[in-house]
Structure formats: C-alpha cells, structure tokens
C-alpha atoms as a PDB file:
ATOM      1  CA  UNK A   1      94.569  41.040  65.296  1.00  0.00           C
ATOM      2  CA  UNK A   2      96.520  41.852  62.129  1.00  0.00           C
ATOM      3  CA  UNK A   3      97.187  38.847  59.810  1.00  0.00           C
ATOM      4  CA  UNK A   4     100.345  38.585  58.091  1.00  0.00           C
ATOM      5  CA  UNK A   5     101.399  40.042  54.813  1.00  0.00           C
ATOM      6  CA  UNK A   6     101.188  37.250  51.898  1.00  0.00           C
ATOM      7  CA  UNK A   7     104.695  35.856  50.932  1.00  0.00           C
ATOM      8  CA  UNK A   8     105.909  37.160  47.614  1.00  0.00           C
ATOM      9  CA  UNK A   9     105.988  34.110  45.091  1.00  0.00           C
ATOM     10  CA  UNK A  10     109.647  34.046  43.637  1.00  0.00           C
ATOM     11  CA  UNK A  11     109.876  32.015  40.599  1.00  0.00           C
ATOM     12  CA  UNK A  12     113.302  32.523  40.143  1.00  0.00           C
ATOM     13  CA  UNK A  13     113.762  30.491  43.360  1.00  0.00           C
ATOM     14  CA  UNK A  14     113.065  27.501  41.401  1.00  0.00           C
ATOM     15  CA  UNK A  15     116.429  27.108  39.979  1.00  0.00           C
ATOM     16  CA  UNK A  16     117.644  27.129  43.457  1.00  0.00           C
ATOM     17  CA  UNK A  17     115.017  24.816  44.674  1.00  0.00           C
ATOM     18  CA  UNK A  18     114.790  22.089  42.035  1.00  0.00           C
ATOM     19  CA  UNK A  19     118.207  21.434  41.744  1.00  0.00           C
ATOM     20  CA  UNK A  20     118.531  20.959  45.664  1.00  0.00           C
ATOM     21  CA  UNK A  21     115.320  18.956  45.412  1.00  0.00           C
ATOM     22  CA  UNK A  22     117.114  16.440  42.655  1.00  0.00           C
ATOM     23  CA  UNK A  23     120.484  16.199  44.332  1.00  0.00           C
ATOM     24  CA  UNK A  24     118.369  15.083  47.886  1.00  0.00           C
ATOM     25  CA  UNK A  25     116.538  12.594  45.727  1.00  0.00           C
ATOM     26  CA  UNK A  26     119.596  11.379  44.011  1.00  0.00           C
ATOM     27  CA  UNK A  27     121.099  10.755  48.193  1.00  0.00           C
ATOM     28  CA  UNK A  28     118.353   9.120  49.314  1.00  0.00           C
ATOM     29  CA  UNK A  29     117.632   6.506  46.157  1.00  0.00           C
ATOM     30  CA  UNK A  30     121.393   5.765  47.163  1.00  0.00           C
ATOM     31  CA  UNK A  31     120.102   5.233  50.867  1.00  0.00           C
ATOM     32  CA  UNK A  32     117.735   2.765  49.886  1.00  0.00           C
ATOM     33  CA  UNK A  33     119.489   0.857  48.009  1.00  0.00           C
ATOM     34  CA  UNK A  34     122.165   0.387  50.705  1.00  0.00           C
ATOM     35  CA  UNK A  35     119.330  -0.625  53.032  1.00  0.00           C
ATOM     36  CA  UNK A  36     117.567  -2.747  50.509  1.00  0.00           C
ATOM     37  CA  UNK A  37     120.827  -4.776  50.082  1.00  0.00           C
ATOM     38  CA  UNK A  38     120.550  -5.921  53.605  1.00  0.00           C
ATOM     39  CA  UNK A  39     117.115  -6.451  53.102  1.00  0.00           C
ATOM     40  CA  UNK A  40     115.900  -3.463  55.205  1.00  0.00           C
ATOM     41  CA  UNK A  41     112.846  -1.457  53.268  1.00  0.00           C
ATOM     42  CA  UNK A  42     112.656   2.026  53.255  1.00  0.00           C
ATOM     43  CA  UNK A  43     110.193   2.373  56.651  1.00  0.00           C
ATOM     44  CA  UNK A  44     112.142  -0.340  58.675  1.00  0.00           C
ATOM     45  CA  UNK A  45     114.912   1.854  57.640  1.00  0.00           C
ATOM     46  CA  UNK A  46     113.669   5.059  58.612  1.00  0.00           C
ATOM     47  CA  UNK A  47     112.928   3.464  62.092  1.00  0.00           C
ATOM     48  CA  UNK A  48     116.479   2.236  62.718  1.00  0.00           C
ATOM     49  CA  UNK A  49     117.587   5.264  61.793  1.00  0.00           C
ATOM     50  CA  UNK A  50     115.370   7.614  64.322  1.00  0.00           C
ATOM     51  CA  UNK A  51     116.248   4.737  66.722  1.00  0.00           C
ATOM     52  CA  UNK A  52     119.462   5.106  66.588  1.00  0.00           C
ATOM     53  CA  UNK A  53     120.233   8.420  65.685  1.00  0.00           C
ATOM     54  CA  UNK A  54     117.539  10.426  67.973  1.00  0.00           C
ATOM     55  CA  UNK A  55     117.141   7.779  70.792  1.00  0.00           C
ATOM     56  CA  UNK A  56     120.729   5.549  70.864  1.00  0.00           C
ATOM     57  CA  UNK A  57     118.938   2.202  70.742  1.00  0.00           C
ATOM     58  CA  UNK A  58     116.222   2.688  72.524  1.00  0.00           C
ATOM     59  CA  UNK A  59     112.931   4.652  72.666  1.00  0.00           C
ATOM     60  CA  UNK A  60     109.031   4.912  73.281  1.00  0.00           C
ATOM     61  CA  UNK A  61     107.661   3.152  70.197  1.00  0.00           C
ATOM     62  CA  UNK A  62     105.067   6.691  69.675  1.00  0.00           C
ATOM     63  CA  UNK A  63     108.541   8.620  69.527  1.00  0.00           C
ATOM     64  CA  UNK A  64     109.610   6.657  66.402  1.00  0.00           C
ATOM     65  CA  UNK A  65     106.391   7.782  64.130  1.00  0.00           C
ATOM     66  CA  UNK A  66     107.572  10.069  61.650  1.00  0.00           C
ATOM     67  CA  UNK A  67     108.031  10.170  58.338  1.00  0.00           C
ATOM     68  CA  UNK A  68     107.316   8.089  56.530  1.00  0.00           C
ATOM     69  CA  UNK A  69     105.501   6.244  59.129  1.00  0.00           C
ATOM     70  CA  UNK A  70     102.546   8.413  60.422  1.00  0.00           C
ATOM     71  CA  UNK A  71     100.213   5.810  61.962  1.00  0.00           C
ATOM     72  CA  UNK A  72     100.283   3.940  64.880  1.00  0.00           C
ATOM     73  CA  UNK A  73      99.191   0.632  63.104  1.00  0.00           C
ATOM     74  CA  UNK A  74     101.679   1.180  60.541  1.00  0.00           C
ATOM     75  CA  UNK A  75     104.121   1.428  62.961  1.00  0.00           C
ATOM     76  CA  UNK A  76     103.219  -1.630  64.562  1.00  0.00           C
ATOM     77  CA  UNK A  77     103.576  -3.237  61.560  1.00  0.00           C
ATOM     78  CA  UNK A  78     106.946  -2.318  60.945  1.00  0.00           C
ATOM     79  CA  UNK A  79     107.916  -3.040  64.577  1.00  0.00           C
ATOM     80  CA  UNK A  80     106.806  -6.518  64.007  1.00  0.00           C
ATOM     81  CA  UNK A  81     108.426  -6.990  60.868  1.00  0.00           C
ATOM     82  CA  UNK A  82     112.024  -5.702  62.696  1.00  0.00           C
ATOM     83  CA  UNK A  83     110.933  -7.838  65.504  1.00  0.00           C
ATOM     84  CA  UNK A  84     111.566 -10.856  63.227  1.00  0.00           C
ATOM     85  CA  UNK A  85     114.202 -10.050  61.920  1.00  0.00           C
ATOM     86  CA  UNK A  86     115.603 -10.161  65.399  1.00  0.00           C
ATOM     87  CA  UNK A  87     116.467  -6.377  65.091  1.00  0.00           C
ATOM     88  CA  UNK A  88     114.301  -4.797  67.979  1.00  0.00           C
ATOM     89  CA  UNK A  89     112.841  -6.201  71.154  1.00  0.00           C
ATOM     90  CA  UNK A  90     109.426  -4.941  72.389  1.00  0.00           C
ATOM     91  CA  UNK A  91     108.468  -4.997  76.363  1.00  0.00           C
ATOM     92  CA  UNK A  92     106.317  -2.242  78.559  1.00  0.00           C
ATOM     93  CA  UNK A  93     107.929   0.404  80.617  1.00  0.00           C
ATOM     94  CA  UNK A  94     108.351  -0.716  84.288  1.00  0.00           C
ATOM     95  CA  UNK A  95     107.331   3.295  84.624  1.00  0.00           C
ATOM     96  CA  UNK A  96     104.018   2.854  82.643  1.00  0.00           C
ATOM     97  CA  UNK A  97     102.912   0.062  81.470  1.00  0.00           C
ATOM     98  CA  UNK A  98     100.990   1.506  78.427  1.00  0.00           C
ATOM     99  CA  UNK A  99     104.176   2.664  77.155  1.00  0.00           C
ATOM    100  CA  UNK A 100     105.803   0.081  75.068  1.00  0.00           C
ATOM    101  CA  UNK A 101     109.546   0.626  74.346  1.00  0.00           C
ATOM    102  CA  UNK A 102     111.456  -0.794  71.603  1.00  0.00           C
ATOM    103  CA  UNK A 103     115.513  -1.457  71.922  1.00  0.00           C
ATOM    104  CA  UNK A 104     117.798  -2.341  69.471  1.00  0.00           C
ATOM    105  CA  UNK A 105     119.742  -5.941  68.929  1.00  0.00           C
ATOM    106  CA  UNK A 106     122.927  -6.050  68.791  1.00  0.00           C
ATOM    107  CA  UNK A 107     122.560  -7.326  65.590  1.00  0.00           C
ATOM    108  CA  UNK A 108     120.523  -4.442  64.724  1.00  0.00           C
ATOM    109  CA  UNK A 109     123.365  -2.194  65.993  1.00  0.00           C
ATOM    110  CA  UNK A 110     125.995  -4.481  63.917  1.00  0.00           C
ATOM    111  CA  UNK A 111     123.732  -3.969  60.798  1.00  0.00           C
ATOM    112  CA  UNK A 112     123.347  -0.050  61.463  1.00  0.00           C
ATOM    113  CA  UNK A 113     126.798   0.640  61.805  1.00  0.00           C
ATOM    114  CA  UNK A 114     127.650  -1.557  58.563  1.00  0.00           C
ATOM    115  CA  UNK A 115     125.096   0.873  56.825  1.00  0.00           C
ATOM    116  CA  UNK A 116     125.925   3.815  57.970  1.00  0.00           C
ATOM    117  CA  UNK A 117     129.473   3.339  56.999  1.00  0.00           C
ATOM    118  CA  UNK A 118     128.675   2.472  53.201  1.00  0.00           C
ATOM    119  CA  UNK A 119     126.148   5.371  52.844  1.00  0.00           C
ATOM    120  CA  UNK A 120     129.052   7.555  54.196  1.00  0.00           C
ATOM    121  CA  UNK A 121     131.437   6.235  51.733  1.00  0.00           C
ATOM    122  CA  UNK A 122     129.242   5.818  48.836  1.00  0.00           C
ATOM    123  CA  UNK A 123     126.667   8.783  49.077  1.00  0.00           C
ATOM    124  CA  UNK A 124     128.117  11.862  52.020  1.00  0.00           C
ATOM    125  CA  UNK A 125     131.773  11.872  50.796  1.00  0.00           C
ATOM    126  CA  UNK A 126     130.789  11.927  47.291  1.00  0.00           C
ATOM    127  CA  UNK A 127     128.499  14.229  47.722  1.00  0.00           C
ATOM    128  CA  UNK A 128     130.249  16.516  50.125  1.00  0.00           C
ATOM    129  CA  UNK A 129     133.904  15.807  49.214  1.00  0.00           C
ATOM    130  CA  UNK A 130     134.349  19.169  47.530  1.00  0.00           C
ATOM    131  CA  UNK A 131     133.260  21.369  50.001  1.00  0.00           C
ATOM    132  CA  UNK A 132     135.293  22.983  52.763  1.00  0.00           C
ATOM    133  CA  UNK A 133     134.762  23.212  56.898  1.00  0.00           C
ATOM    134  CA  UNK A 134     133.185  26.480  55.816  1.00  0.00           C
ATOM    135  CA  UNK A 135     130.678  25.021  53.361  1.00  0.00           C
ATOM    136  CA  UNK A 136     129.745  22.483  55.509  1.00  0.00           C
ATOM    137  CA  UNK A 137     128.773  24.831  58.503  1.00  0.00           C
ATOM    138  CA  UNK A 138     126.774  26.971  55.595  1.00  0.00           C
ATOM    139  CA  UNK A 139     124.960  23.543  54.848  1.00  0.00           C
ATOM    140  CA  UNK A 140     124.383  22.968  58.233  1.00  0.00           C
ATOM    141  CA  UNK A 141     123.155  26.675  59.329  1.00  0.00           C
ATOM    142  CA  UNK A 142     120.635  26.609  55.985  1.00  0.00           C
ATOM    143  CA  UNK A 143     119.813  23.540  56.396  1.00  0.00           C
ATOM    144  CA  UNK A 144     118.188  24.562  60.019  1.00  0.00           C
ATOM    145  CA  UNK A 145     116.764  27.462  57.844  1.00  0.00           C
ATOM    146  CA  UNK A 146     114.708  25.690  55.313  1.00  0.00           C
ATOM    147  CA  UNK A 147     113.568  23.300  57.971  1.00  0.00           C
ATOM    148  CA  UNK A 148     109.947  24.349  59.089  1.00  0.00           C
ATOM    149  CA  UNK A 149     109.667  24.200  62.993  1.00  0.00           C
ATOM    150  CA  UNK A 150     107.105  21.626  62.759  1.00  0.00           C
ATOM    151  CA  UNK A 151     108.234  19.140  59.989  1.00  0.00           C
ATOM    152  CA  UNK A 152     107.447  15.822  62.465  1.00  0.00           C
ATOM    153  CA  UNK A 153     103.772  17.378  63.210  1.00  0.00           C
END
C-alpha cells in the first residue's frame, strides 16, 4: 500500500490563516458576551445552539456532545445546570429507554431567538455587511473546504 506524499508546509499561508483565525476569535468573544448577558456560559451555550440549530428543540442528549463539551459527565453537568434554569426537560425515549432526550422550553426557545437576533445584529451584519451574494456563497463553499470531514470526532 503506498502512503501518501507529505503536504508541502506553506508559510506564506500564515497571513491568510492568522488573520481569519483573529477575525473568528473577534465573532465568537462577541458570542459570548451576548450569551453571558443572559446568563448563559459558553458550554450551556454551545448546547442550545446544537439543540436548536442541528436538532430544532429536541435531540438524544449523546447527539449534543461536541465541542466544547466532549464528555458524557460534562454533559450531564451542563444538562443539569439548563435543567434549572428551566431551559431543557430531560425524560427517556418511549423507543429505548437508555436513550435520554432533552427538549427545549419555551422559554429556552424565547431566550434563543432573543440571542440569535442580537448576535445577528451586533456580530454577522457587521461582519458580513460588505460583502455581496457572491462573497457570501465563496464563504460558504470555503468554508465547507477548510472544514475537516471529521471535526465532531
């Protein structure tokens, strides 16, 4: 079996890169803040989030570990701490009951959407107001490019 040919190193890449790096950072210290205002820290955050942007309110709970939440304990933890905050409910699956699925509140869902529309206002438009329809779909198709096929593994 042949292995593959090492990757060139480009160091002139890195003043593609870094910049792209900072400007991410910049968005999601913005993020945070909007969630910490609410009182949401960054990990109950990222779980409302894959809640309701992968799963529309309701999931598995093992289908909501992901960055930056990569154990099931910590997860748990989190859970809990949504849990009383009145966010999420917890109960088994009728289907299998060693499957524990977590829904959204409608106060959760009221508190998402509040979010959401402040970190479009105050971080995507001002990020993205100057590019065109044309840009955008460039962000979106290298966007898919730099992602690695196996960034939730």
């Amino acid at each position: 079996m042949l292995s593959e040919a090492p990757q060139t190193l480009r160091p002139d890449l890195l003043g593609t890169v870094f910049p792209l790096v900072e400007v991410i950072r910049q968005m999601l210290a913005r993020v945070e803040t909007l969630w910490a205002e609410v009182g949401i820290n960054p990990s109950e955050a990222a779980v409302l989030e894959r809640l309701f942007i992968d799963h529309d309110g309701e999931a598995r709970s093992g289908a909501l570990l992901g960055h930056p939440i990569r154990s099931t304990p910590a997860l748990g933890k989190v859970l809990s701490s949504l849990e009383d905050k009145n966010l999420i409910t917890r109960h088994r699956s009728s289907d299998d009951g060693r499957v524990v699925i977590v829904a959204s509140t409608d106060a959760a869902r009221h508190l998402y959407d509040q979010v959401i529309e402040q970190i479009l206002s105050v971080v995507v438009v001002p990020t993205t107001g100057n590019l065109e329809d044309d840009d955008l779909a460039d962000l979106r198709h290298i966007t898919k490019k730099l992602t690695p096929p196996d960034i939730d593994a």
